[in-house]
PDB file of N, CA and C in Angstrom:
ATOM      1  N   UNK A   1       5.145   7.985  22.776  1.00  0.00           N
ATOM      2  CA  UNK A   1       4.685   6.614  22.949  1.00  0.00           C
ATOM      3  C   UNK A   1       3.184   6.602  23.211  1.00  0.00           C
ATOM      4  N   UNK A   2       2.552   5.692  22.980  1.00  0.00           N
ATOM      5  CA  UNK A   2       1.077   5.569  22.803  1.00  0.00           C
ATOM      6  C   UNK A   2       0.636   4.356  23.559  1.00  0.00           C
ATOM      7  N   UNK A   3      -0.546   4.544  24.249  1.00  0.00           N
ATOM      8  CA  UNK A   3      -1.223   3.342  25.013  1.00  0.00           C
ATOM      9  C   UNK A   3      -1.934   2.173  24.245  1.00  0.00           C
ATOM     10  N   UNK A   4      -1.237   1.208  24.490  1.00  0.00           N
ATOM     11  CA  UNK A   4      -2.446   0.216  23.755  1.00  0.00           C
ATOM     12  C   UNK A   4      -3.425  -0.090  24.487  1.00  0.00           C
ATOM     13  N   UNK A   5      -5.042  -0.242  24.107  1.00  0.00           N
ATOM     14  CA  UNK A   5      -5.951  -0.805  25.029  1.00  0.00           C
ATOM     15  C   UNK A   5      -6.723  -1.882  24.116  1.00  0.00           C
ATOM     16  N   UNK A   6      -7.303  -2.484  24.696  1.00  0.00           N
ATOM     17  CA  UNK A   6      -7.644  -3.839  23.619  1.00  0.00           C
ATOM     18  C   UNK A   6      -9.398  -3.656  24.658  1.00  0.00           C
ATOM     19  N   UNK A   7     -10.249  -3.936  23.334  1.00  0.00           N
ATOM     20  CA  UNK A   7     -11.689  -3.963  23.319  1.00  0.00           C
ATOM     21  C   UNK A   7     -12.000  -5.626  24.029  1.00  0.00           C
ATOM     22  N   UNK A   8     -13.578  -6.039  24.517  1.00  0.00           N
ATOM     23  CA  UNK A   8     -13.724  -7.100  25.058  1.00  0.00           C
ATOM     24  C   UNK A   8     -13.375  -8.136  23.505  1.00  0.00           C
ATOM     25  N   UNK A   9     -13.545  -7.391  22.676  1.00  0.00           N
ATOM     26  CA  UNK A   9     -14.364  -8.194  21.445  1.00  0.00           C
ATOM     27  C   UNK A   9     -12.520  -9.128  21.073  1.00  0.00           C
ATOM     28  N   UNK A  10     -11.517  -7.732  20.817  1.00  0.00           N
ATOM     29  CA  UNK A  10     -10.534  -8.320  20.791  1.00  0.00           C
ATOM     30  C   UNK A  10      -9.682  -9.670  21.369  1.00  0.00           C
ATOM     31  N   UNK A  11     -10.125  -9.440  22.734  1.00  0.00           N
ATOM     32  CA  UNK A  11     -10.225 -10.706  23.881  1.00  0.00           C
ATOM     33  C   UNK A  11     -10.563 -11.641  23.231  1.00  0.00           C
ATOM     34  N   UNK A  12     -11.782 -11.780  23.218  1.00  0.00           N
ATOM     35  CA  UNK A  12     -12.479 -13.322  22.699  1.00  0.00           C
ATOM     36  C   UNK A  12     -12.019 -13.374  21.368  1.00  0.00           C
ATOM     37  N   UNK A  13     -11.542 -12.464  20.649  1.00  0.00           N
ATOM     38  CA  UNK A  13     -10.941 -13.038  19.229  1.00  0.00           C
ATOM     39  C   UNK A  13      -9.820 -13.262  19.868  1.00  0.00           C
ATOM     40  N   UNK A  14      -8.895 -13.065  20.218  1.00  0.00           N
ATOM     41  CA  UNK A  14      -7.608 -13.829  20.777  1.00  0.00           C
ATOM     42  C   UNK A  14      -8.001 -15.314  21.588  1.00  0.00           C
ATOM     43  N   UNK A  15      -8.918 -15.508  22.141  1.00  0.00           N
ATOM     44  CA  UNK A  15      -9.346 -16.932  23.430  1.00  0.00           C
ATOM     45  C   UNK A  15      -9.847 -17.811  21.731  1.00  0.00           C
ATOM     46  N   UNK A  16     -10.449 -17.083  21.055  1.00  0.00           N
ATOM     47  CA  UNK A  16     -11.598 -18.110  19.664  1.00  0.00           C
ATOM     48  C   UNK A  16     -10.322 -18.250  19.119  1.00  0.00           C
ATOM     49  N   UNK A  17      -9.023 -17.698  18.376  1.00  0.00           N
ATOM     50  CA  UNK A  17      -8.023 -18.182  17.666  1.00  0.00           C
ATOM     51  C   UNK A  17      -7.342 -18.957  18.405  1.00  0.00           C
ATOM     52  N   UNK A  18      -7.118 -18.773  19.904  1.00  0.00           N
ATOM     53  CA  UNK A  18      -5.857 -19.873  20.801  1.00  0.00           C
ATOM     54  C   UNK A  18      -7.097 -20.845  20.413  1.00  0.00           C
ATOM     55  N   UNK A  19      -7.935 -21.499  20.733  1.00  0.00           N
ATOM     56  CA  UNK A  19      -9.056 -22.625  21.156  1.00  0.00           C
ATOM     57  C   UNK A  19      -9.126 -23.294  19.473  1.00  0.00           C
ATOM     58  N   UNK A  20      -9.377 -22.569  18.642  1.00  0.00           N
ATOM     59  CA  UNK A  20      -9.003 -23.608  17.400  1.00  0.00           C
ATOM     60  C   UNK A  20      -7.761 -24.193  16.583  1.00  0.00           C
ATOM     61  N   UNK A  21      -7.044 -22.760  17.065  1.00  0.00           N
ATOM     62  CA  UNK A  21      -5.647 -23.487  16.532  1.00  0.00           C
ATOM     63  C   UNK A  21      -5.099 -24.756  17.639  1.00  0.00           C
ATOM     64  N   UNK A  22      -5.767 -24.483  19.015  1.00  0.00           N
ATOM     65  CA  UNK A  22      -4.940 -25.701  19.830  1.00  0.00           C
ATOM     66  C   UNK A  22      -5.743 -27.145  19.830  1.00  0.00           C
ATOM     67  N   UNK A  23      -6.776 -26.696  19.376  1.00  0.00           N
ATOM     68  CA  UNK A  23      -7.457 -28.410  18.690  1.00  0.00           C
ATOM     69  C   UNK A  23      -6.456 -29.484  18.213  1.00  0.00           C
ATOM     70  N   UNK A  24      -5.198 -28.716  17.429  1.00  0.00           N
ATOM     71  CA  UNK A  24      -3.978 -29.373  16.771  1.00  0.00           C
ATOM     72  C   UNK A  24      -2.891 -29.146  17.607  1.00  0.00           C
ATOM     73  N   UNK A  25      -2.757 -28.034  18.080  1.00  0.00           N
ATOM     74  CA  UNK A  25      -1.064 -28.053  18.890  1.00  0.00           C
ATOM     75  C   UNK A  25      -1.480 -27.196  19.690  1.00  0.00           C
ATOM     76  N   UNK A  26      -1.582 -26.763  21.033  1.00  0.00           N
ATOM     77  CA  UNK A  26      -1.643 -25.873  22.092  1.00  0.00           C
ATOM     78  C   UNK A  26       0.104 -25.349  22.002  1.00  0.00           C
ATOM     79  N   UNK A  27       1.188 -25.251  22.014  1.00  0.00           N
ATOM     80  CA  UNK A  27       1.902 -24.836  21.711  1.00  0.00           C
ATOM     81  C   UNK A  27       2.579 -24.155  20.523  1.00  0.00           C
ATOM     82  N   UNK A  28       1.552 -24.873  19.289  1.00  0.00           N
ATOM     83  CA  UNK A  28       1.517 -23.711  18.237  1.00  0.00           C
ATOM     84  C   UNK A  28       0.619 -22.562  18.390  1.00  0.00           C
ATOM     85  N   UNK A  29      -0.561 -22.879  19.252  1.00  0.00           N
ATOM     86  CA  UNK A  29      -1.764 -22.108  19.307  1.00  0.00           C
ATOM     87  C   UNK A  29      -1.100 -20.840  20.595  1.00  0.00           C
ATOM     88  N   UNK A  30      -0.196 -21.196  21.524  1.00  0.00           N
ATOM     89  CA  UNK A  30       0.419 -20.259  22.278  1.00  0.00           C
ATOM     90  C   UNK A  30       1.549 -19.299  21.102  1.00  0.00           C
ATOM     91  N   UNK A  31       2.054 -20.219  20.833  1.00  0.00           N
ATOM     92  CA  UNK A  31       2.852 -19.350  19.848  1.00  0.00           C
ATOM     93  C   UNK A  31       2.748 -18.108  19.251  1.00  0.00           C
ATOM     94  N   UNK A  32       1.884 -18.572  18.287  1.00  0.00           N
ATOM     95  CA  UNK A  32       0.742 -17.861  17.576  1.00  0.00           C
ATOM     96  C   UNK A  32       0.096 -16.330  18.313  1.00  0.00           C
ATOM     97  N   UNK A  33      -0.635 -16.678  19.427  1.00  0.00           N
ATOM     98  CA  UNK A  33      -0.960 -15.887  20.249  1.00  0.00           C
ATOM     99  C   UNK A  33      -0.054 -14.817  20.645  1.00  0.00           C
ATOM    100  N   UNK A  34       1.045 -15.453  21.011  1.00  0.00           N
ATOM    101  CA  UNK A  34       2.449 -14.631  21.618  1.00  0.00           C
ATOM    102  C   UNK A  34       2.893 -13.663  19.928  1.00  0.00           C
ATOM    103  N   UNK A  35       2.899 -13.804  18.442  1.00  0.00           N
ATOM    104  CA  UNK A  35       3.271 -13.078  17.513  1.00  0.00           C
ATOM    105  C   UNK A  35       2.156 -12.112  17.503  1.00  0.00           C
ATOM    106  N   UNK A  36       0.947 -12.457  17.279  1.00  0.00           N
ATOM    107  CA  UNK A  36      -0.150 -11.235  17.197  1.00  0.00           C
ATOM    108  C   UNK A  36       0.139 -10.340  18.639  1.00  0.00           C
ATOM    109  N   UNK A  37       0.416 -10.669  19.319  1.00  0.00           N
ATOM    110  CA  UNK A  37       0.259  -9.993  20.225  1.00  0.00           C
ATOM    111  C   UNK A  37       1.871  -8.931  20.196  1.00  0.00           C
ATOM    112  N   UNK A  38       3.065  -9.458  19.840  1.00  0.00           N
ATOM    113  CA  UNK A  38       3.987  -8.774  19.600  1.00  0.00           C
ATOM    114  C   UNK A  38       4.109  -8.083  18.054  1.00  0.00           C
ATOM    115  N   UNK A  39       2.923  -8.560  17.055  1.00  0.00           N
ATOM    116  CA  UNK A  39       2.963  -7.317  16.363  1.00  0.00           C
ATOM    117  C   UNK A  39       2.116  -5.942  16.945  1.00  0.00           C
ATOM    118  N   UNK A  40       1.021  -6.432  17.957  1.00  0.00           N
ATOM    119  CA  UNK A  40       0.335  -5.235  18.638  1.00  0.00           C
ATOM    120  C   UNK A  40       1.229  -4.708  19.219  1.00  0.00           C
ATOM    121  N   UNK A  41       2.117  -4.892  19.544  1.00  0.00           N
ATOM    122  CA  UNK A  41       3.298  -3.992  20.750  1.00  0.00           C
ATOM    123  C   UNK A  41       4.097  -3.008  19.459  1.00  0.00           C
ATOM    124  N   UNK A  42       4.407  -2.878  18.395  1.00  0.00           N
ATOM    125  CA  UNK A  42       5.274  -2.703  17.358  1.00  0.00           C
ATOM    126  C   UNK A  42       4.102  -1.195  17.435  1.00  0.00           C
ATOM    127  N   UNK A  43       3.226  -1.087  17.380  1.00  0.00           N
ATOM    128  CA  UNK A  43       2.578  -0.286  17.553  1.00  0.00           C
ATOM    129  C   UNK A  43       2.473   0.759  18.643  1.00  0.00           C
ATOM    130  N   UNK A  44       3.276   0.897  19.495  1.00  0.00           N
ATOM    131  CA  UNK A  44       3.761   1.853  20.999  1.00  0.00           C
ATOM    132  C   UNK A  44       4.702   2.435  20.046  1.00  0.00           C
ATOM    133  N   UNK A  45       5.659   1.828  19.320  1.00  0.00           N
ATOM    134  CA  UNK A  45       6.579   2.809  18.684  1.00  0.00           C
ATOM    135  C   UNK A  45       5.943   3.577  17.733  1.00  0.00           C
ATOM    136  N   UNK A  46       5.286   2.891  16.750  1.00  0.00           N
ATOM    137  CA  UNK A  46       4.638   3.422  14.845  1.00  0.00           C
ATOM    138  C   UNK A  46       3.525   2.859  15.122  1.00  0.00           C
ATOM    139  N   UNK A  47       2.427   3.907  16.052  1.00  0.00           N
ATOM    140  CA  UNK A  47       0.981   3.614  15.790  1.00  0.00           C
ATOM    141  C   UNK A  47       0.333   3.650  14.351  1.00  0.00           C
ATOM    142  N   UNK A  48       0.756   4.525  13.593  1.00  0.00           N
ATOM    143  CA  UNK A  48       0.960   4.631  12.212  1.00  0.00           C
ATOM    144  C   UNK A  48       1.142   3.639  11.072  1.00  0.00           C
ATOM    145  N   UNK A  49       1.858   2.731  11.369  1.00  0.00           N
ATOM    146  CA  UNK A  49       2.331   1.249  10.711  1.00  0.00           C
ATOM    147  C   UNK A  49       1.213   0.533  10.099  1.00  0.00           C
ATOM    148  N   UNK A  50       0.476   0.596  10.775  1.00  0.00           N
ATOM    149  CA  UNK A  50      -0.959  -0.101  10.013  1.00  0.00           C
ATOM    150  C   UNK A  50      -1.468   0.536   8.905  1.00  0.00           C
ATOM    151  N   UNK A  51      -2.170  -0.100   7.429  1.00  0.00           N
ATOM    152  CA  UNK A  51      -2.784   0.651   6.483  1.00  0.00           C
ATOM    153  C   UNK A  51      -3.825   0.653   6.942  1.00  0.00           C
ATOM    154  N   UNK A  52      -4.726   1.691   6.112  1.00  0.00           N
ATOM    155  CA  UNK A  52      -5.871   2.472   6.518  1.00  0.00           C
ATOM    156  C   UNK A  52      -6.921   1.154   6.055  1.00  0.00           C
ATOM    157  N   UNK A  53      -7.754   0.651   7.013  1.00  0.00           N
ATOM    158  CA  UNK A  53      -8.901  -0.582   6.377  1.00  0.00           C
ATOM    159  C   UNK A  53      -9.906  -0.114   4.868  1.00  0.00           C
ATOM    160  N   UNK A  54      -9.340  -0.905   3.974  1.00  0.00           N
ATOM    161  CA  UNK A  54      -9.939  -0.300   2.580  1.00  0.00           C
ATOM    162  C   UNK A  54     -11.788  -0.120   2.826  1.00  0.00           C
ATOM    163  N   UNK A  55     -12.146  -1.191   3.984  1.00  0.00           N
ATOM    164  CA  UNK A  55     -13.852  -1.070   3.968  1.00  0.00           C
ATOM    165  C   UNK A  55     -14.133   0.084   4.395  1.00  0.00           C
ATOM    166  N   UNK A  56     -13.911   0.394   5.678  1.00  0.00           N
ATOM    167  CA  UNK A  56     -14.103   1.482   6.068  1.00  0.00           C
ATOM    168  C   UNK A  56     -13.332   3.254   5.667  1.00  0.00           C
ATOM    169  N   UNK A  57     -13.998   4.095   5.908  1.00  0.00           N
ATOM    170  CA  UNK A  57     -13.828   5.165   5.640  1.00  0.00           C
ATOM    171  C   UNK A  57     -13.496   6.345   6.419  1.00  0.00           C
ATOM    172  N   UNK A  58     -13.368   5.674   7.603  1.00  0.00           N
ATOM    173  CA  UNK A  58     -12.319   6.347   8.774  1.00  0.00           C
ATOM    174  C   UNK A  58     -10.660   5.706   9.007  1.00  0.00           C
ATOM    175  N   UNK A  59     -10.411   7.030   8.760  1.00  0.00           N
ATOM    176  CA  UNK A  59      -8.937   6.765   8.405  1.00  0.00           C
ATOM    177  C   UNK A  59      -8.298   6.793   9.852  1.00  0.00           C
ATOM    178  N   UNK A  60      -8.950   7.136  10.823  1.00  0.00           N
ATOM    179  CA  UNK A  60      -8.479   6.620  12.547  1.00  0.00           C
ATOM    180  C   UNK A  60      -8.530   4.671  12.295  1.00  0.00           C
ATOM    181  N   UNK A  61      -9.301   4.041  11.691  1.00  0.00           N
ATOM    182  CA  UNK A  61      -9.315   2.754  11.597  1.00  0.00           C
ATOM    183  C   UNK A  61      -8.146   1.873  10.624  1.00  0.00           C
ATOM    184  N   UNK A  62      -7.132   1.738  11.474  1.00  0.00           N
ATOM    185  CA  UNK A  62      -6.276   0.744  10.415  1.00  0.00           C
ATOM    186  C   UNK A  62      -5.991  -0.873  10.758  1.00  0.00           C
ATOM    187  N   UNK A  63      -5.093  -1.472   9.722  1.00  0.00           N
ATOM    188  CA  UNK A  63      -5.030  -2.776  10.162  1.00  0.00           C
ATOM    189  C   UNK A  63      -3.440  -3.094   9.906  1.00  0.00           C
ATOM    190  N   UNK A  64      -3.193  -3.629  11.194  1.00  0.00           N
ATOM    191  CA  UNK A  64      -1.777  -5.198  10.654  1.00  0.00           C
ATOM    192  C   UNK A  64      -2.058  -6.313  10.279  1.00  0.00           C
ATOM    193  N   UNK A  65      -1.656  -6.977   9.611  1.00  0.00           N
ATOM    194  CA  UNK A  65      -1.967  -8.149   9.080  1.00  0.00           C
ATOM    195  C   UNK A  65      -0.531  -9.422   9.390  1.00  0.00           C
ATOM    196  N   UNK A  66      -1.000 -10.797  10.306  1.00  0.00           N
ATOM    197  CA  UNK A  66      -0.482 -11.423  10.732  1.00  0.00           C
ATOM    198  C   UNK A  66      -0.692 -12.760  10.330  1.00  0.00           C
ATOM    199  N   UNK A  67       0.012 -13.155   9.504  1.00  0.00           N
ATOM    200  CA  UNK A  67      -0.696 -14.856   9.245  1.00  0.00           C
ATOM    201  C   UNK A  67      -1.980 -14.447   8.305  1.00  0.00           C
ATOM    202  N   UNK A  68      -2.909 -15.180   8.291  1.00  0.00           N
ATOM    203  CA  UNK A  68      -4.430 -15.001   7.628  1.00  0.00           C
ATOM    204  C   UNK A  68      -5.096 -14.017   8.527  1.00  0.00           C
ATOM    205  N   UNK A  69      -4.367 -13.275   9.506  1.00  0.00           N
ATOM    206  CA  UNK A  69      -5.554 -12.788  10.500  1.00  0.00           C
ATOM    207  C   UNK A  69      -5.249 -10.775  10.347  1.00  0.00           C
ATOM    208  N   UNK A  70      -6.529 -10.250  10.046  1.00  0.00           N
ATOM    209  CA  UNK A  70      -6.183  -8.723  10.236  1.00  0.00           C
ATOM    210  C   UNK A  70      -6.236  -8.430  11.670  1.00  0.00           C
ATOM    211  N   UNK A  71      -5.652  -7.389  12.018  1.00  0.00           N
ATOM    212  CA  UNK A  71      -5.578  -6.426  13.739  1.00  0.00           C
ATOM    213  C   UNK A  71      -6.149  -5.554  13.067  1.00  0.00           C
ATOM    214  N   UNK A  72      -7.249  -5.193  13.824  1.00  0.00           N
ATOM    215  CA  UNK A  72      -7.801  -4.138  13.482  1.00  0.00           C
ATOM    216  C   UNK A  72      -7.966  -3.136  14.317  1.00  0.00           C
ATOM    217  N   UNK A  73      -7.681  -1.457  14.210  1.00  0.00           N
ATOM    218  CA  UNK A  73      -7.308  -1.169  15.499  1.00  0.00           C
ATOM    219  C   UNK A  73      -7.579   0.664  15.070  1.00  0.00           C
ATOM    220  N   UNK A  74      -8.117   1.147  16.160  1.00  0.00           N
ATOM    221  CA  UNK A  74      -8.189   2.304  16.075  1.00  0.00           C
ATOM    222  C   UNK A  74      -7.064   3.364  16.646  1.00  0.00           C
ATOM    223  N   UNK A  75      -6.761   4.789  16.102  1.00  0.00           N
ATOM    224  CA  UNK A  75      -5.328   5.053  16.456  1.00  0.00           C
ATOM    225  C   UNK A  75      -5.837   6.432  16.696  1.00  0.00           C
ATOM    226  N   UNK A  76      -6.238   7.546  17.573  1.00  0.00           N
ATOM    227  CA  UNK A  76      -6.310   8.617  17.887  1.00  0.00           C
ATOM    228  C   UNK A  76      -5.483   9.014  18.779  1.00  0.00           C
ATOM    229  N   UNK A  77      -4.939  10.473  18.676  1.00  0.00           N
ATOM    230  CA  UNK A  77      -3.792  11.153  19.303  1.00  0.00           C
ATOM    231  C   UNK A  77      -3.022   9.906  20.002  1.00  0.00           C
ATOM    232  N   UNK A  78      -2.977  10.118  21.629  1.00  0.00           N
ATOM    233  CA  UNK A  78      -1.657   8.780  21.949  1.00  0.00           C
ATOM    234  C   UNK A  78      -2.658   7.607  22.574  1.00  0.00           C
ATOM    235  N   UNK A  79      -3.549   7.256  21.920  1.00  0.00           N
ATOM    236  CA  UNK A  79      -4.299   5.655  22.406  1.00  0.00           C
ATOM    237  C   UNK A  79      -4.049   4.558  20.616  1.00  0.00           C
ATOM    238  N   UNK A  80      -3.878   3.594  21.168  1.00  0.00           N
ATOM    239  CA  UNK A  80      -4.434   2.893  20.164  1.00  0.00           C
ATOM    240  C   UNK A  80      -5.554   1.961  20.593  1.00  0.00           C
ATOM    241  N   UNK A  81      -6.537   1.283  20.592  1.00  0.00           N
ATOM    242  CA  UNK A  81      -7.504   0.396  20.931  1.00  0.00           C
ATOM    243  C   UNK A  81      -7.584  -0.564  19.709  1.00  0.00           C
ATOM    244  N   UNK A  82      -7.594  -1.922  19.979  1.00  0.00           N
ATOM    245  CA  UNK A  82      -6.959  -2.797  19.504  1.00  0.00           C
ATOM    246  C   UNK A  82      -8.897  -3.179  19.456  1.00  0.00           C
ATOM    247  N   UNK A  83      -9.506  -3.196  18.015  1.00  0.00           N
ATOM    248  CA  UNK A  83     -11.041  -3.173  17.938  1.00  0.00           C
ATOM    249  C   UNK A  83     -11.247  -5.088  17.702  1.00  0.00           C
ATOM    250  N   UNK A  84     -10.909  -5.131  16.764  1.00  0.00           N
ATOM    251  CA  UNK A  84     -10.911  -7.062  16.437  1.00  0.00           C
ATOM    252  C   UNK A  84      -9.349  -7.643  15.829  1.00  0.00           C
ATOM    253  N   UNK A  85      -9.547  -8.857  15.654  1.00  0.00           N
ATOM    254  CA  UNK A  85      -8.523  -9.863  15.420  1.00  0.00           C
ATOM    255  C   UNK A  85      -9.264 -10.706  14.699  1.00  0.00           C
ATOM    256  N   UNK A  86      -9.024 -10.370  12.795  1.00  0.00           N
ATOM    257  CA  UNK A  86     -10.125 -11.379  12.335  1.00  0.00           C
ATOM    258  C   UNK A  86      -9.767 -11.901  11.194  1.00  0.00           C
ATOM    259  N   UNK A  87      -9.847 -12.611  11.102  1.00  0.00           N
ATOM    260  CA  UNK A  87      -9.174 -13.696   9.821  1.00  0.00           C
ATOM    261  C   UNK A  87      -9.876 -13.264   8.650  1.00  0.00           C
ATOM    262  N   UNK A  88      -8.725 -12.884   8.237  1.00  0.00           N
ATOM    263  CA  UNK A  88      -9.143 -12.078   6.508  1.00  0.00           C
ATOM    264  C   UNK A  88      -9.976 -12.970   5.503  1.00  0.00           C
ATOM    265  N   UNK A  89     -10.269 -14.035   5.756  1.00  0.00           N
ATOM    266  CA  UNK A  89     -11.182 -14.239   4.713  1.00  0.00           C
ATOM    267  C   UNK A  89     -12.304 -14.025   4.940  1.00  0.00           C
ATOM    268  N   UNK A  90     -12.477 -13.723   5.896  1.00  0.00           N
ATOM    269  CA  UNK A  90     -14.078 -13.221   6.503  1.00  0.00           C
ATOM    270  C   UNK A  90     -14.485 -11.722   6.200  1.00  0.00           C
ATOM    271  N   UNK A  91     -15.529 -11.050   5.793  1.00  0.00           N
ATOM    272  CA  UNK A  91     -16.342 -10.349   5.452  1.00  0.00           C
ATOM    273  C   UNK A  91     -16.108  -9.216   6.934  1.00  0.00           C
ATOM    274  N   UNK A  92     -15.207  -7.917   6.952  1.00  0.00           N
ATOM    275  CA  UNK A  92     -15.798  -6.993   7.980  1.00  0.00           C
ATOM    276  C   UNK A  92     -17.119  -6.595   8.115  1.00  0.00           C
ATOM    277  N   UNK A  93     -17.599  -6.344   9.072  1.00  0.00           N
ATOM    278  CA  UNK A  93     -19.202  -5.867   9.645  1.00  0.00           C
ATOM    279  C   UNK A  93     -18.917  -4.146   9.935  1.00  0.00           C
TER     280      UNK A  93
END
């Protein structure tokens, strides 16, 4: 089993997705919150599960993909660190 740890950056991408999706429904926008966050848990079992991010070229860097939004997440021996939460139509940096 493997530790998840989540970056600051991840944070505020989770607070920036609850805050626009609840413009319309704060209970869809909890919702929501509550699935990304239980596909990050799916990851204690199959840190592995994620494909390798086609931009980058470190293959420690993979992603789940939830709704429009990638997890992007780094996976060495038993950590995973959970790097961003970013809506795939947007351009990685």
């Amino acid at each position: 089993m493997v530790k998840i740890k989540w970056t600051k950056w991840s944070f505020k991408d989770l607070r920036a997705i609850y805050n626009y999706i609840s413009m319309d429904s704060s209970f869809y926008a909890t919702r929501f919150i509550q699935k990304l966050i239980s596909r990050v848990d799916q990851l204690i079992e199959q840190p592995e599960s994620g494909r390798i991010v086609p931009e980058k070229e470190d293959t420690s860097i993979r992603e789940l993909i939830e709704g429009n939004y990638r997890i992007i997440y780094r996976f060495q021996g038993e950590n995973v660190t959970i790097l961003r939460i970013h809506n795939s139509a947007r351009k990685i940096k």
